[in-house]
C-alpha atoms as a PDB file:
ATOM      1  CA  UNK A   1    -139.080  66.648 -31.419  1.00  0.00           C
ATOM      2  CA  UNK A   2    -139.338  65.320 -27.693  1.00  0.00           C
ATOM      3  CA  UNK A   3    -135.606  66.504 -27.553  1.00  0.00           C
ATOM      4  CA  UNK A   4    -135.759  70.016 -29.057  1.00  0.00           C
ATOM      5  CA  UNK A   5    -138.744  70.220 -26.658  1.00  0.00           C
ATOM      6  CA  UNK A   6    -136.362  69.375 -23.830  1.00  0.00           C
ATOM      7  CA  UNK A   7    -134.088  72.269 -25.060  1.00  0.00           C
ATOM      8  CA  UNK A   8    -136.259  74.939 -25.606  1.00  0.00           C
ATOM      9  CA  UNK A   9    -139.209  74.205 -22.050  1.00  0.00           C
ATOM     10  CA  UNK A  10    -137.340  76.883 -20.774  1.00  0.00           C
ATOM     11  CA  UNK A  11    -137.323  79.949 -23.209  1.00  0.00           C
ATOM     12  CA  UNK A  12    -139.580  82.788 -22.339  1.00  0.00           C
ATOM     13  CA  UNK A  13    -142.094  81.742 -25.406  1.00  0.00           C
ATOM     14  CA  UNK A  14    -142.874  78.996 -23.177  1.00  0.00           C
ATOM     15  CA  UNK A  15    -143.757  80.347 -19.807  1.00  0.00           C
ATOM     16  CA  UNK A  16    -146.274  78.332 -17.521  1.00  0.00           C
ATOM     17  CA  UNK A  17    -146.469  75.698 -20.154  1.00  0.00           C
ATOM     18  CA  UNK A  18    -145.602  72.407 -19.745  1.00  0.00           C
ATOM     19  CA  UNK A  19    -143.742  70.237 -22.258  1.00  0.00           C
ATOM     20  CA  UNK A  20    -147.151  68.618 -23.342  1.00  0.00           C
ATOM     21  CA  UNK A  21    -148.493  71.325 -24.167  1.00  0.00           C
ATOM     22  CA  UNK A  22    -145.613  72.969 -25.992  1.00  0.00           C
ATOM     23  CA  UNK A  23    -145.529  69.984 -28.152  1.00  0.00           C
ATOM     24  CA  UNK A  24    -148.731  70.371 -29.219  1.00  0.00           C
ATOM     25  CA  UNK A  25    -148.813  73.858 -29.687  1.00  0.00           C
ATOM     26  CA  UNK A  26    -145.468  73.478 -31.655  1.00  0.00           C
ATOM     27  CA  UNK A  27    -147.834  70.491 -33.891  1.00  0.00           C
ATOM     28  CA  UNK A  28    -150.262  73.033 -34.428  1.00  0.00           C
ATOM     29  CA  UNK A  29    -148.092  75.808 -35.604  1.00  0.00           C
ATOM     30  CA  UNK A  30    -146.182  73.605 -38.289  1.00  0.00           C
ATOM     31  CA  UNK A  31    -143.102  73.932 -36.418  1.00  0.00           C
ATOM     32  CA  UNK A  32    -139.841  72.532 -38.392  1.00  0.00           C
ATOM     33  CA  UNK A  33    -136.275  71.847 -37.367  1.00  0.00           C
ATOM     34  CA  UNK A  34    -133.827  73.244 -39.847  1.00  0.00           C
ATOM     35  CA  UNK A  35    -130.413  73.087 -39.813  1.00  0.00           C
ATOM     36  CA  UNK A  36    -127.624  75.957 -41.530  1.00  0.00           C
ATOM     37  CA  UNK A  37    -124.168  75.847 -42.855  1.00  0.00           C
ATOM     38  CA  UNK A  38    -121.433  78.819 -41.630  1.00  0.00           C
ATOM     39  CA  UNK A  39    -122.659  82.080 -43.088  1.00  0.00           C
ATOM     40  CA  UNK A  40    -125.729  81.170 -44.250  1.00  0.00           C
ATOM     41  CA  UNK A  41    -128.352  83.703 -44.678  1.00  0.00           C
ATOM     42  CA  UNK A  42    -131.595  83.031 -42.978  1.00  0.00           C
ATOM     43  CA  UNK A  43    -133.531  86.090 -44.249  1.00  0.00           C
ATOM     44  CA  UNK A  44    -132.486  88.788 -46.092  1.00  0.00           C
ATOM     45  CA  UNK A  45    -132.968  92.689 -45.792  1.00  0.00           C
ATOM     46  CA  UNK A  46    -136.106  93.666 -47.565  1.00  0.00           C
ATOM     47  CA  UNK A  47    -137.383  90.009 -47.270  1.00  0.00           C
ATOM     48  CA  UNK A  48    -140.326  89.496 -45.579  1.00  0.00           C
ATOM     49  CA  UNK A  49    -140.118  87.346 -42.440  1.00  0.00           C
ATOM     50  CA  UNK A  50    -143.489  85.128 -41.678  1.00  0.00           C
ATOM     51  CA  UNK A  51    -141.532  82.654 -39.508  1.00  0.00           C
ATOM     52  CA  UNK A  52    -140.662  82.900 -35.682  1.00  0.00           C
ATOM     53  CA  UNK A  53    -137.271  80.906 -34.939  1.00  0.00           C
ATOM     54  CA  UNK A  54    -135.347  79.642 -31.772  1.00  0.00           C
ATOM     55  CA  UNK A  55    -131.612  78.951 -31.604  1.00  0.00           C
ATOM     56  CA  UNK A  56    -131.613  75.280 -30.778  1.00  0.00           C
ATOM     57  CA  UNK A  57    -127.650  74.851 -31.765  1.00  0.00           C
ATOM     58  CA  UNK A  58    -124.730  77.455 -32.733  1.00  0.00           C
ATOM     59  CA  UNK A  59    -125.129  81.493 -33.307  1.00  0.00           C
ATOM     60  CA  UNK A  60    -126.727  83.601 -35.578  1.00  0.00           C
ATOM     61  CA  UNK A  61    -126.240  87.212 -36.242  1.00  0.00           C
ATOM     62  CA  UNK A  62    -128.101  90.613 -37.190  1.00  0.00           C
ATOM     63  CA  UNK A  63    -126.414  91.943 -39.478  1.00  0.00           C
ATOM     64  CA  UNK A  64    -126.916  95.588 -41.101  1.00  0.00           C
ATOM     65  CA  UNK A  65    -125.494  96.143 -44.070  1.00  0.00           C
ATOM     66  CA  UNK A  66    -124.542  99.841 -44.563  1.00  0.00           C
ATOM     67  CA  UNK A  67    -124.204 101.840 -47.853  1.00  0.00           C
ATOM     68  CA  UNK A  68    -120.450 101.685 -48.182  1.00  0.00           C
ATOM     69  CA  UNK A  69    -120.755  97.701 -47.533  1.00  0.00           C
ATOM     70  CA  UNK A  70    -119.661  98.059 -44.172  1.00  0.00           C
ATOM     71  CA  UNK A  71    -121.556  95.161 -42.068  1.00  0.00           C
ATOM     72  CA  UNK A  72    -122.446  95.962 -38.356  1.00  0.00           C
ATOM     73  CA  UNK A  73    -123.648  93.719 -35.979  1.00  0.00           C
ATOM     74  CA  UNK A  74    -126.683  94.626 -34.675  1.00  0.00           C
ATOM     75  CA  UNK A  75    -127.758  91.528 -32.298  1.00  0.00           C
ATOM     76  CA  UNK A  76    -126.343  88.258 -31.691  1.00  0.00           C
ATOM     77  CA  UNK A  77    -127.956  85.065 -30.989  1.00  0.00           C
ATOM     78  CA  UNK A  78    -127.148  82.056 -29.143  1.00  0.00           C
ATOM     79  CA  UNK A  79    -128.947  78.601 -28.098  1.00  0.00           C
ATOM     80  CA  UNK A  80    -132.560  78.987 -26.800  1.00  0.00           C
ATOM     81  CA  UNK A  81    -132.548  82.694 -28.325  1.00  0.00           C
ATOM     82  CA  UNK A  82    -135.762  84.092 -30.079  1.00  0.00           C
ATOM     83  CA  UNK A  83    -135.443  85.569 -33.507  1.00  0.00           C
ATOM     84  CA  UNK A  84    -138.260  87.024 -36.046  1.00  0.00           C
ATOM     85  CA  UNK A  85    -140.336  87.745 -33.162  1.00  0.00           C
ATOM     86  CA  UNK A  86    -140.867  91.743 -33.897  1.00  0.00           C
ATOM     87  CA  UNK A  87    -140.810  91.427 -37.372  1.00  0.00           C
ATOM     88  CA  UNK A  88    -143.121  89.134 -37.914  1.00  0.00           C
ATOM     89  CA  UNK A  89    -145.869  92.133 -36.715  1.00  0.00           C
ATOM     90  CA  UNK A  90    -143.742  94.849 -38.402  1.00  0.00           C
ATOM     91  CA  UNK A  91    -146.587  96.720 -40.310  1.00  0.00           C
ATOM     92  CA  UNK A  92    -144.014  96.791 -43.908  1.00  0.00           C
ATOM     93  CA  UNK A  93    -143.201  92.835 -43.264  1.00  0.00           C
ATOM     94  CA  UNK A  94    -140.345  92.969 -43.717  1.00  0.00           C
ATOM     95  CA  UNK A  95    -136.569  92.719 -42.484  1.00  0.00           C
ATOM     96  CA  UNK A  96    -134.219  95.951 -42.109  1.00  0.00           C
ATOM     97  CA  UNK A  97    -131.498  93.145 -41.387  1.00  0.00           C
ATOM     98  CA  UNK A  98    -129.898  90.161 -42.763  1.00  0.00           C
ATOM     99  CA  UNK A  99    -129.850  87.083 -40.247  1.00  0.00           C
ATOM    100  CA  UNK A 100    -126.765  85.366 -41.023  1.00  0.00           C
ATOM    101  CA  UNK A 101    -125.380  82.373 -39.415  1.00  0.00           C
ATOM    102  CA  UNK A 102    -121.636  82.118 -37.835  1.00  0.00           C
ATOM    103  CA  UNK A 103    -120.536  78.516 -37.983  1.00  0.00           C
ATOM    104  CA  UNK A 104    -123.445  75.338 -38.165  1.00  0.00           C
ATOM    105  CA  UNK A 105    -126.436  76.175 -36.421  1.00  0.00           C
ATOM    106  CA  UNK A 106    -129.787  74.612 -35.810  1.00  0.00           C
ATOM    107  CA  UNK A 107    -132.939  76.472 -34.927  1.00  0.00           C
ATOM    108  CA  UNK A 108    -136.640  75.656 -34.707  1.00  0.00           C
ATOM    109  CA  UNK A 109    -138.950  77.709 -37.018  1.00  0.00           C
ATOM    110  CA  UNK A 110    -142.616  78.148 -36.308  1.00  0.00           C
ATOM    111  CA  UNK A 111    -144.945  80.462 -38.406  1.00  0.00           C
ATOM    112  CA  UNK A 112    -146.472  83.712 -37.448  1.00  0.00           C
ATOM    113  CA  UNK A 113    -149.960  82.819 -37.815  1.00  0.00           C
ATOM    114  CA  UNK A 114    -150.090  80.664 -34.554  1.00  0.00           C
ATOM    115  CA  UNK A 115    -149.164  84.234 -32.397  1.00  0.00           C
ATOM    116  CA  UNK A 116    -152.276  85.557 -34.491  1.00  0.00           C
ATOM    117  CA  UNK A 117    -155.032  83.285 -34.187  1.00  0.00           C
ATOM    118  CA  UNK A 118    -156.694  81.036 -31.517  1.00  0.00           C
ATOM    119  CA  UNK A 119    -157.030  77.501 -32.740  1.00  0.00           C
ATOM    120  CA  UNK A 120    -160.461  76.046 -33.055  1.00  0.00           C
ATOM    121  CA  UNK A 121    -160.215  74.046 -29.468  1.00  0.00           C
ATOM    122  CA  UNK A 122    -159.381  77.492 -27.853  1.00  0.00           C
ATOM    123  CA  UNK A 123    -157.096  75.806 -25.280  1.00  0.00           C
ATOM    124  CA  UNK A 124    -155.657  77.679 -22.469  1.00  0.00           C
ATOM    125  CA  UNK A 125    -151.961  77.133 -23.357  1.00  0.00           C
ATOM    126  CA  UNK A 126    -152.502  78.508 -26.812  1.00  0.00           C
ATOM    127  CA  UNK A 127    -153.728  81.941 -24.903  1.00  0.00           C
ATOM    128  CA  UNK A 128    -150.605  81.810 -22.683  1.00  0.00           C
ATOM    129  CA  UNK A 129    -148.529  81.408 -25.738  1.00  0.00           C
ATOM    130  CA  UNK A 130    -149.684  84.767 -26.971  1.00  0.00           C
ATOM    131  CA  UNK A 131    -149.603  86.183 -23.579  1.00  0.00           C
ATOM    132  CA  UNK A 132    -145.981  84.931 -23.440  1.00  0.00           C
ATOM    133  CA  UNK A 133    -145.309  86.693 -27.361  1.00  0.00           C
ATOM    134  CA  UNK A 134    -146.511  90.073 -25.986  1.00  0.00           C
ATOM    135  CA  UNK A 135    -143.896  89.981 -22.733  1.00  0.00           C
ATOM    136  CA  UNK A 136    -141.103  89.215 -25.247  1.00  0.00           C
ATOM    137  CA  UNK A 137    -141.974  91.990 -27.358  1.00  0.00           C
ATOM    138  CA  UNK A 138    -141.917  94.321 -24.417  1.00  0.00           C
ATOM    139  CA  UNK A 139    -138.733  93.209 -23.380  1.00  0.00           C
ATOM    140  CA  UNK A 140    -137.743  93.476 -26.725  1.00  0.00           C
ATOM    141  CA  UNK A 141    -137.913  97.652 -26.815  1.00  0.00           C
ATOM    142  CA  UNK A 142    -136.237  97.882 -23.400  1.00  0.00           C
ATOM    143  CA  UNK A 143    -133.319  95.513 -24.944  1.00  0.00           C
ATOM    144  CA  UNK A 144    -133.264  98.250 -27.787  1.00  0.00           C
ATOM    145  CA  UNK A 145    -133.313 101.027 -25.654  1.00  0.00           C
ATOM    146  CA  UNK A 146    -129.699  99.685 -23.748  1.00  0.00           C
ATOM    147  CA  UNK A 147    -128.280  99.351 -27.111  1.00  0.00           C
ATOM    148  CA  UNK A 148    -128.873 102.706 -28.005  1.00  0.00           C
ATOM    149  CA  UNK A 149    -127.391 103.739 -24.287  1.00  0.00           C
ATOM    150  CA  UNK A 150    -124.396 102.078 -25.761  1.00  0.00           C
ATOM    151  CA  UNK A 151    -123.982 103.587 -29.047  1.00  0.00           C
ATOM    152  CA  UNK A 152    -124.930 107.008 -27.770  1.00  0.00           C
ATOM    153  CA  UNK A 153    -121.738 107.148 -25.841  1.00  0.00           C
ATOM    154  CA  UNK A 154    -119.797 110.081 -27.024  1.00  0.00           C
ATOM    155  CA  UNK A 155    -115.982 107.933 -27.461  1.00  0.00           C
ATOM    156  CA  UNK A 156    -115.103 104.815 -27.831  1.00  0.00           C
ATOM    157  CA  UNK A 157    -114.102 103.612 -24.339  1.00  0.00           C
ATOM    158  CA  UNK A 158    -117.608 104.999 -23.386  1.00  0.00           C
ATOM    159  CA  UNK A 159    -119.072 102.789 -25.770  1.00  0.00           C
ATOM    160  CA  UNK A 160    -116.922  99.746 -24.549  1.00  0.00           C
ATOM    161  CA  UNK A 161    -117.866 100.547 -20.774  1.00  0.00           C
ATOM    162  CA  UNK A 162    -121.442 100.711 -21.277  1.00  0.00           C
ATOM    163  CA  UNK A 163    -121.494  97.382 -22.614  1.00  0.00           C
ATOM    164  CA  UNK A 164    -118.967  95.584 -19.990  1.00  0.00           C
ATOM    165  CA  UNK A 165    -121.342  97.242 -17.661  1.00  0.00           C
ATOM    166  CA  UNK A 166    -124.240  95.767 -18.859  1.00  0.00           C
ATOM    167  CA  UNK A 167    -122.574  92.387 -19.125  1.00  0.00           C
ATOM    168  CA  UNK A 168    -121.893  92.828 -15.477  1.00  0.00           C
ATOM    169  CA  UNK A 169    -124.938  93.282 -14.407  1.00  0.00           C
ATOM    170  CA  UNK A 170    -126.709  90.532 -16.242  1.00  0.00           C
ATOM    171  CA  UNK A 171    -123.943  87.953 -14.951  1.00  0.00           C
ATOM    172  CA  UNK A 172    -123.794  89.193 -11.552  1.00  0.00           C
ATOM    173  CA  UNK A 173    -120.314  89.054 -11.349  1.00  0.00           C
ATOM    174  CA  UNK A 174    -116.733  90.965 -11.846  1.00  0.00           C
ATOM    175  CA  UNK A 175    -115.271  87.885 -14.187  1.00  0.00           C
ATOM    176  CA  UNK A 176    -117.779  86.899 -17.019  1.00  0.00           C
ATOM    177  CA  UNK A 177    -117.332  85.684 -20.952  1.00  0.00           C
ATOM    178  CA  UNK A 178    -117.612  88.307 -24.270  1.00  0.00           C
ATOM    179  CA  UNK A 179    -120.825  86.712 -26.319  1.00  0.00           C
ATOM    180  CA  UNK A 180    -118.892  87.868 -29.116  1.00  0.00           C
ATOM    181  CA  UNK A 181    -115.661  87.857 -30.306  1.00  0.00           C
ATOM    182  CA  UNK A 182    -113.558  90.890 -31.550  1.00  0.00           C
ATOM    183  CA  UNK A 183    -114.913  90.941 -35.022  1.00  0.00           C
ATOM    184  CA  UNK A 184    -118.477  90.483 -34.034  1.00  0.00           C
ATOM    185  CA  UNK A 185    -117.921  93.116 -30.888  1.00  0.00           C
ATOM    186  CA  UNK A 186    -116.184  95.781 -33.206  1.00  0.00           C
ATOM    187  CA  UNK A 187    -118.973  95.463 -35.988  1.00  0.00           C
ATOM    188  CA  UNK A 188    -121.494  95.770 -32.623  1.00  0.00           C
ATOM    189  CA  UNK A 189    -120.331  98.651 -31.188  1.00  0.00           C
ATOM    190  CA  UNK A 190    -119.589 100.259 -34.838  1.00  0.00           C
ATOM    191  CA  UNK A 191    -115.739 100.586 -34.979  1.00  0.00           C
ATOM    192  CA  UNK A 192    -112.596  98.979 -36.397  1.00  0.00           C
ATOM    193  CA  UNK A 193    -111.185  96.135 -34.713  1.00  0.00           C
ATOM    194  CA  UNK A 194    -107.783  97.629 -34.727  1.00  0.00           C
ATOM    195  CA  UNK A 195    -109.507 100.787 -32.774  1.00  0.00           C
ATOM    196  CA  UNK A 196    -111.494  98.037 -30.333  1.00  0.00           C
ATOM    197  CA  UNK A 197    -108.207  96.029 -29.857  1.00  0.00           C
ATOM    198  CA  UNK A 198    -106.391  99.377 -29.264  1.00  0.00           C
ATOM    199  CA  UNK A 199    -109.030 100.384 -26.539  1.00  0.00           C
ATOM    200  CA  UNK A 200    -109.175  97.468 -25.014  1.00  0.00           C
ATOM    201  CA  UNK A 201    -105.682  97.226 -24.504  1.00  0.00           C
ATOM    202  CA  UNK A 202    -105.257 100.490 -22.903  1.00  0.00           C
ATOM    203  CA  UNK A 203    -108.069 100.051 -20.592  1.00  0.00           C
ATOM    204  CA  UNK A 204    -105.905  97.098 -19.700  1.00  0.00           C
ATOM    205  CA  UNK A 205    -102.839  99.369 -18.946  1.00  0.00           C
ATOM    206  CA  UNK A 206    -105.134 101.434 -17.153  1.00  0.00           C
ATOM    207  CA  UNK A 207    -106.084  99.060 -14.762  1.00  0.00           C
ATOM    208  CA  UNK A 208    -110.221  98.940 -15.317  1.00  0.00           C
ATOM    209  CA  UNK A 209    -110.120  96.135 -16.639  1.00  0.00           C
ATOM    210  CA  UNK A 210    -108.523  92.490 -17.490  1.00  0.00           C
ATOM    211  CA  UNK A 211    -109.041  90.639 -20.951  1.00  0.00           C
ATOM    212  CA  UNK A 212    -107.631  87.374 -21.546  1.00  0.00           C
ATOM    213  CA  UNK A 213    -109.612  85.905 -24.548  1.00  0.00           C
ATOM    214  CA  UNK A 214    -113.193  85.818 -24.415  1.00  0.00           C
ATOM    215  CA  UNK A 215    -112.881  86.702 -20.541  1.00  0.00           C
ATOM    216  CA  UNK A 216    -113.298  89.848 -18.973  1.00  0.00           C
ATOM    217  CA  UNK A 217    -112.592  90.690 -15.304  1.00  0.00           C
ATOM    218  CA  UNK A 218    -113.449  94.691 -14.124  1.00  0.00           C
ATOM    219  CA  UNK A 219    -110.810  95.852 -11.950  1.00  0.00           C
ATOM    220  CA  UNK A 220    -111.988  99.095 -11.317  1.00  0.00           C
ATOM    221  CA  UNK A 221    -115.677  99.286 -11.526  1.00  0.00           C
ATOM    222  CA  UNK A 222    -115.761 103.285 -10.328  1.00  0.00           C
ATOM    223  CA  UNK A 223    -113.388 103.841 -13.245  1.00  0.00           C
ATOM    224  CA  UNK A 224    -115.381 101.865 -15.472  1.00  0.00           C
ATOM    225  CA  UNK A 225    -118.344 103.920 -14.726  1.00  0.00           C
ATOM    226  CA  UNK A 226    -116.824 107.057 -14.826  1.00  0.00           C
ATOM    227  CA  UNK A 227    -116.216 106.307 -18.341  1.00  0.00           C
ATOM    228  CA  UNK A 228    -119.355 105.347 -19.338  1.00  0.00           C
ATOM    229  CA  UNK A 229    -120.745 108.653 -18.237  1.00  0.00           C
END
């Protein structure tokens, strides 16, 4: 455990707590270590989700699955990443999503009732643990809120330069790596993968941009924006 802990001190869940007291808080919640094989489903849609989890090794994705079996990606995860956190307060319990994994992963899984309840010694880094749940979840609807910037985009170069954009501005830089890769970023953004490859490319020949696999370099950030508008 003393190595997860090492892994994890730093996710937002653990804010202003040292790795004492995340320990024990992670003793009192029942906290487990569980490992996954490549596309295996963590929770399914309609199931109902009574466990937070952390990304401790590999990715994970949100996956909706649409009436015509389409699947569209609606978040991915990586190490250190929170997942479960909203739903576990979701008034219906349960999931709109399956939570699939892509490749091995590993991820830590604590249970709800910890976010819910003081424990009996009401110690100060249980409070901060709650205090820390209620930032995430803010953060949370403001995370949701870009994504539906994205998808709002009338075409699909709009769609693609909202999200470079944002990618930009979280890495502070004109050169940064995809999360996903074209599958995963197609099924995101709600497309084909021939029609993101196609885009892609021609923003290439344009000039905004430069792709050379999972790295992106903006050429022309005016251009970029223009298109996003």
């Amino acid at each position: 455990m003393e190595d997860i802990i090492k892994q994890i001190k730093n996710n937002p869940l653990f804010n202003n707590m040292n790795e004492d007291e995340i320990k024990l808080v992670l003793q009192c919640g029942n906290a487990t270590f569980n490992s996954f094989k490549d596309n295996q489903i963590l929770f399914e849609k309609d199931q109902k989700v009574k466990k937070l989890g952390i990304v401790i090794e590999g990715v994970l994705n949100l996956v909706s699955q649409k009436y015509n079996g389409n699947r569209v990606i609606v978040t991915t995860l990586e190490k250190n990443d929170l997942f479960g956190e909203a739903l576990i307060y979701a008034s219906g319990g349960s999931s709109p999503y399956d939570l699939v994994s892509s490749g091995k992963s590993k991820a830590l899984l604590i249970p709800y009732k910890i976010f819910s309840n003081m424990c009996s010694n009401n110690c100060s880094y249980h409070a901060q643990l709650i205090k820390n749940m209620l930032t995430i979840l803010s953060d949370k609807i403001i995370m949701l809120n870009n994504k539906m910037s994205i998808l709002n985009a009338e075409t699909l170069k709009g769609r693609i330069a909202v999200y470079l954009l944002s990618l930009q501005k979280n890495s502070n830089a004109m050169i940064f790596n995809l999360p996903m890769n074209r599958q995963e970023l197609a099924e995101f953004l709600n497309v084909k993968r021939p029609s993101l490859s196609r885009e892609l490319s021609n923003m290439q020949k344009g000039n905004i941009i430069e792709v050379y696999r999972s790295s992106v370099k903006i050429l022309d950030m005016d251009k970029l924006r223009e298109l996003a508008d």
